[in-house]
N, C-alpha and C. Protein backbone atom coordinates (compact mmCIF):
# COMPACT_ATOMS: atom_id res chain seq x y z
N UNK A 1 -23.76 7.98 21.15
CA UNK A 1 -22.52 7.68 20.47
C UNK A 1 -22.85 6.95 19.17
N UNK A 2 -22.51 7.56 18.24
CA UNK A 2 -22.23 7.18 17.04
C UNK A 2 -21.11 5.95 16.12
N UNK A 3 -21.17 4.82 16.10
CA UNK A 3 -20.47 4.49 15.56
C UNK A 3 -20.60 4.08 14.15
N UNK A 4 -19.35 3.93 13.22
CA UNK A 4 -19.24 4.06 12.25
C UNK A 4 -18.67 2.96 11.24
N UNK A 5 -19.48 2.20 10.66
CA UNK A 5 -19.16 0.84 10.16
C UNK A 5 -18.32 0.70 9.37
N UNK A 6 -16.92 0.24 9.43
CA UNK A 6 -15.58 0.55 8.40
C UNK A 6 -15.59 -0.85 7.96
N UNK A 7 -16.54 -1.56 8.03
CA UNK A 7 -16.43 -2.97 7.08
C UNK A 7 -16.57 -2.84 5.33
N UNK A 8 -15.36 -3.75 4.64
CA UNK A 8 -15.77 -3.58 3.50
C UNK A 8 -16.90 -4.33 3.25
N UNK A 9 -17.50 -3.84 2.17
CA UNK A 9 -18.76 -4.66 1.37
C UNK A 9 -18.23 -6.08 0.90
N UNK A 10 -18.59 -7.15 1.11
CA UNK A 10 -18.55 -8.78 0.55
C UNK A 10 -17.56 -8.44 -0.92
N UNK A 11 -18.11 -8.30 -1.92
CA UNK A 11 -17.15 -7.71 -2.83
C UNK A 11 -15.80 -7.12 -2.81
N UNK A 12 -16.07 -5.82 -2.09
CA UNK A 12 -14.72 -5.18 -1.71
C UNK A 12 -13.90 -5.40 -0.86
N UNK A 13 -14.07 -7.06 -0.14
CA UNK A 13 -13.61 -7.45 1.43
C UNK A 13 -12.81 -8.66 0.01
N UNK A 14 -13.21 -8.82 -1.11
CA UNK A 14 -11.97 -10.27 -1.68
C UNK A 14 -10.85 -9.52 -2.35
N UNK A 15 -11.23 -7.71 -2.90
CA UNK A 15 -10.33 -7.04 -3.55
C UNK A 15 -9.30 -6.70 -2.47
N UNK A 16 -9.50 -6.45 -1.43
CA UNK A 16 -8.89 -6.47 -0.03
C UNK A 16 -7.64 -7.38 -0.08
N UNK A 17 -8.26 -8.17 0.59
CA UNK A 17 -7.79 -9.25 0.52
C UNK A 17 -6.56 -9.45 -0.50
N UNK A 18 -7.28 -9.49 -1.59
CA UNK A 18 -5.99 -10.28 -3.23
C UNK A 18 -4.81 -9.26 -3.24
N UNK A 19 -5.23 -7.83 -2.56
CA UNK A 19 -4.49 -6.56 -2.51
C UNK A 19 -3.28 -7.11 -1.47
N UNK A 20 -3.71 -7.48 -0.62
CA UNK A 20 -2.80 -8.11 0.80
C UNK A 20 -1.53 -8.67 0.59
N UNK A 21 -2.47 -9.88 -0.06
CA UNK A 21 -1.60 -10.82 -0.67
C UNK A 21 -0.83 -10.92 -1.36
N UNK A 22 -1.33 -9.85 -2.43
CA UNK A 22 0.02 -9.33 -3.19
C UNK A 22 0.87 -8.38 -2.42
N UNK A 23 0.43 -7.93 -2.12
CA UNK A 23 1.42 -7.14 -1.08
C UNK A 23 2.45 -7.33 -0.19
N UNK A 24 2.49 -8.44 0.49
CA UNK A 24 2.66 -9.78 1.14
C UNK A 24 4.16 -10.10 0.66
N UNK A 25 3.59 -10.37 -0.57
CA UNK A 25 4.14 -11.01 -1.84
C UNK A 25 5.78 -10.35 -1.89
N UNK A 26 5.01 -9.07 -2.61
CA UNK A 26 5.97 -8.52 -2.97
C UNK A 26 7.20 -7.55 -2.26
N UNK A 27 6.91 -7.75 -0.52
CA UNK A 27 7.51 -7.06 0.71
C UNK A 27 8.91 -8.70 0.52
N UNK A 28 7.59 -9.64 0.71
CA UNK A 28 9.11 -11.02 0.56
C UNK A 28 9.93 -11.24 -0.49
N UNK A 29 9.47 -10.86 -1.75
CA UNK A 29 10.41 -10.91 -2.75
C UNK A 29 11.58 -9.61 -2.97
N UNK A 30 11.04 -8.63 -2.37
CA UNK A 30 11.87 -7.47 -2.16
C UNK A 30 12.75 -7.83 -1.27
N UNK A 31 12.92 -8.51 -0.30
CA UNK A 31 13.64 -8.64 0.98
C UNK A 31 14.71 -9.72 0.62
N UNK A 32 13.80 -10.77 -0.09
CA UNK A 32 15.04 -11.58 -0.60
C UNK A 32 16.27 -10.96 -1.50
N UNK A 33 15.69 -9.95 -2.06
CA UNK A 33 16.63 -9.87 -3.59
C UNK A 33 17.56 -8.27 -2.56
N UNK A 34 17.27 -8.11 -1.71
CA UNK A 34 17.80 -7.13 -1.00
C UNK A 34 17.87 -5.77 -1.15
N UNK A 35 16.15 -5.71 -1.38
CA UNK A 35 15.53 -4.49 -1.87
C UNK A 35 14.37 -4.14 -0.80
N UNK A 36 14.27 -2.75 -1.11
CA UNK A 36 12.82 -2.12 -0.44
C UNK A 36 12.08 -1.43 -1.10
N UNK A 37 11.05 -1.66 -1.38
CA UNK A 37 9.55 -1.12 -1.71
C UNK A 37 9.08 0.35 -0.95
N UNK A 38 8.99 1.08 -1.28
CA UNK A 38 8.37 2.07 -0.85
C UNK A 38 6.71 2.94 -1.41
N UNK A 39 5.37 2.61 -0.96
CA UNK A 39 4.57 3.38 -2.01
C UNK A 39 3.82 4.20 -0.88
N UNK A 40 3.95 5.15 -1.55
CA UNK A 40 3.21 6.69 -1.08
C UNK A 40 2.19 7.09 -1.85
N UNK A 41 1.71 8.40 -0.98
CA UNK A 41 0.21 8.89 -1.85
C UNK A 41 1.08 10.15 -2.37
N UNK A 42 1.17 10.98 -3.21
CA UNK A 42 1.51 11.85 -4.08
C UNK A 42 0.54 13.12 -3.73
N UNK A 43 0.38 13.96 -3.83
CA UNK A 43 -1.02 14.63 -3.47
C UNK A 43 -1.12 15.36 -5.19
N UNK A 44 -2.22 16.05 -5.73
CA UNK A 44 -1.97 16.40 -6.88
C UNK A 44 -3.00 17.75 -6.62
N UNK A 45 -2.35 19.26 -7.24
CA UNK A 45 -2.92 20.70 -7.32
C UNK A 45 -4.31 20.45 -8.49
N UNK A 46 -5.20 21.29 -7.78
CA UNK A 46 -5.50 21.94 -6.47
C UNK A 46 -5.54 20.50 -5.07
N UNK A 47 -5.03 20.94 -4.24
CA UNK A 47 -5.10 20.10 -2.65
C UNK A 47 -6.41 20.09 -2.50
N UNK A 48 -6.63 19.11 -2.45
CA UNK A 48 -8.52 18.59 -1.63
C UNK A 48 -8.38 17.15 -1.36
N UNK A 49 -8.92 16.58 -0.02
CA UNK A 49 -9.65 15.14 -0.04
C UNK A 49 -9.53 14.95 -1.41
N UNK A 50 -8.83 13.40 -1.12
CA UNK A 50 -9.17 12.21 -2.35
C UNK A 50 -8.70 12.81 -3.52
N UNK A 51 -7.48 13.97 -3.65
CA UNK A 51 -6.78 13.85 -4.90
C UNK A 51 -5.46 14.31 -4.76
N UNK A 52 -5.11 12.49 -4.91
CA UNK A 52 -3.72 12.24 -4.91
C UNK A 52 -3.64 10.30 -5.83
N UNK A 53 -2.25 10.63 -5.72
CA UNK A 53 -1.72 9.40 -6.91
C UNK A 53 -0.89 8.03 -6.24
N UNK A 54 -1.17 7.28 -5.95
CA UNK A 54 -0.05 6.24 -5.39
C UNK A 54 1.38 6.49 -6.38
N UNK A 55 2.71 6.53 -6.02
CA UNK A 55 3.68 6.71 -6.15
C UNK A 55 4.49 5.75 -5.98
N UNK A 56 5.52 4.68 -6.35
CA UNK A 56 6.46 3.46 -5.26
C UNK A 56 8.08 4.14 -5.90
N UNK A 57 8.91 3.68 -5.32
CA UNK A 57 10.16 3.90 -5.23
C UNK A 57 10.78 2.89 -5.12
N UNK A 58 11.84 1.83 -5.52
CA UNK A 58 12.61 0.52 -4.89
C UNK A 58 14.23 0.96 -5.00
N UNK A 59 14.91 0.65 -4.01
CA UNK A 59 15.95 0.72 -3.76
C UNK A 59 16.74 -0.32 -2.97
N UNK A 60 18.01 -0.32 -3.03
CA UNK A 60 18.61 -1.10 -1.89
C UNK A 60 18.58 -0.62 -1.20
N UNK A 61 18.21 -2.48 0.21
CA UNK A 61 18.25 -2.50 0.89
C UNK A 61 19.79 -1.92 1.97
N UNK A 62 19.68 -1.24 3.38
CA UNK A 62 20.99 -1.21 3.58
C UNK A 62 21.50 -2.31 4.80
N UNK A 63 22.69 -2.43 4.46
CA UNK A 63 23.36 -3.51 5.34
C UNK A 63 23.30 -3.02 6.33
N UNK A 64 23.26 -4.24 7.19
CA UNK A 64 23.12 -4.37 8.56
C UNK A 64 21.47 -4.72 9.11
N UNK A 65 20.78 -5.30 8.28
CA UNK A 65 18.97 -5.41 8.47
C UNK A 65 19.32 -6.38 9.33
């Protein structure tokens, strides 16, 4: 059995991280102001692995959360 080490590298474990946090961030500031965040991957022609675009969308939130 093969396993397969999905740890980021020391470096890429603080970009992680600051990514989180902002992320974090910006789920609570959306929620206050009574909004939602949405980000997707986009895919882009020709279709293959690894080509596509992050995309976000914000809208109101709907009553009754």
């Amino acid at each position: 059995m093969h396993l397969i080490d999905t740890t980021p590298a020391p470096s890429r474990a603080n970009d992680i991280i600051a990514l989180q946090m902002a992320a974090q961030h910006l789920i609570e500031s959306a929620r206050e102001r009574g909004l939602v965040v949405t980000i997707d991957l986009k895919p882009i022609a020709p279709l293959a692995m690894g080509r596509y675009e992050m995309v976000y969308q914000v809208r109101e939130a709907r009553s009754g959360r």
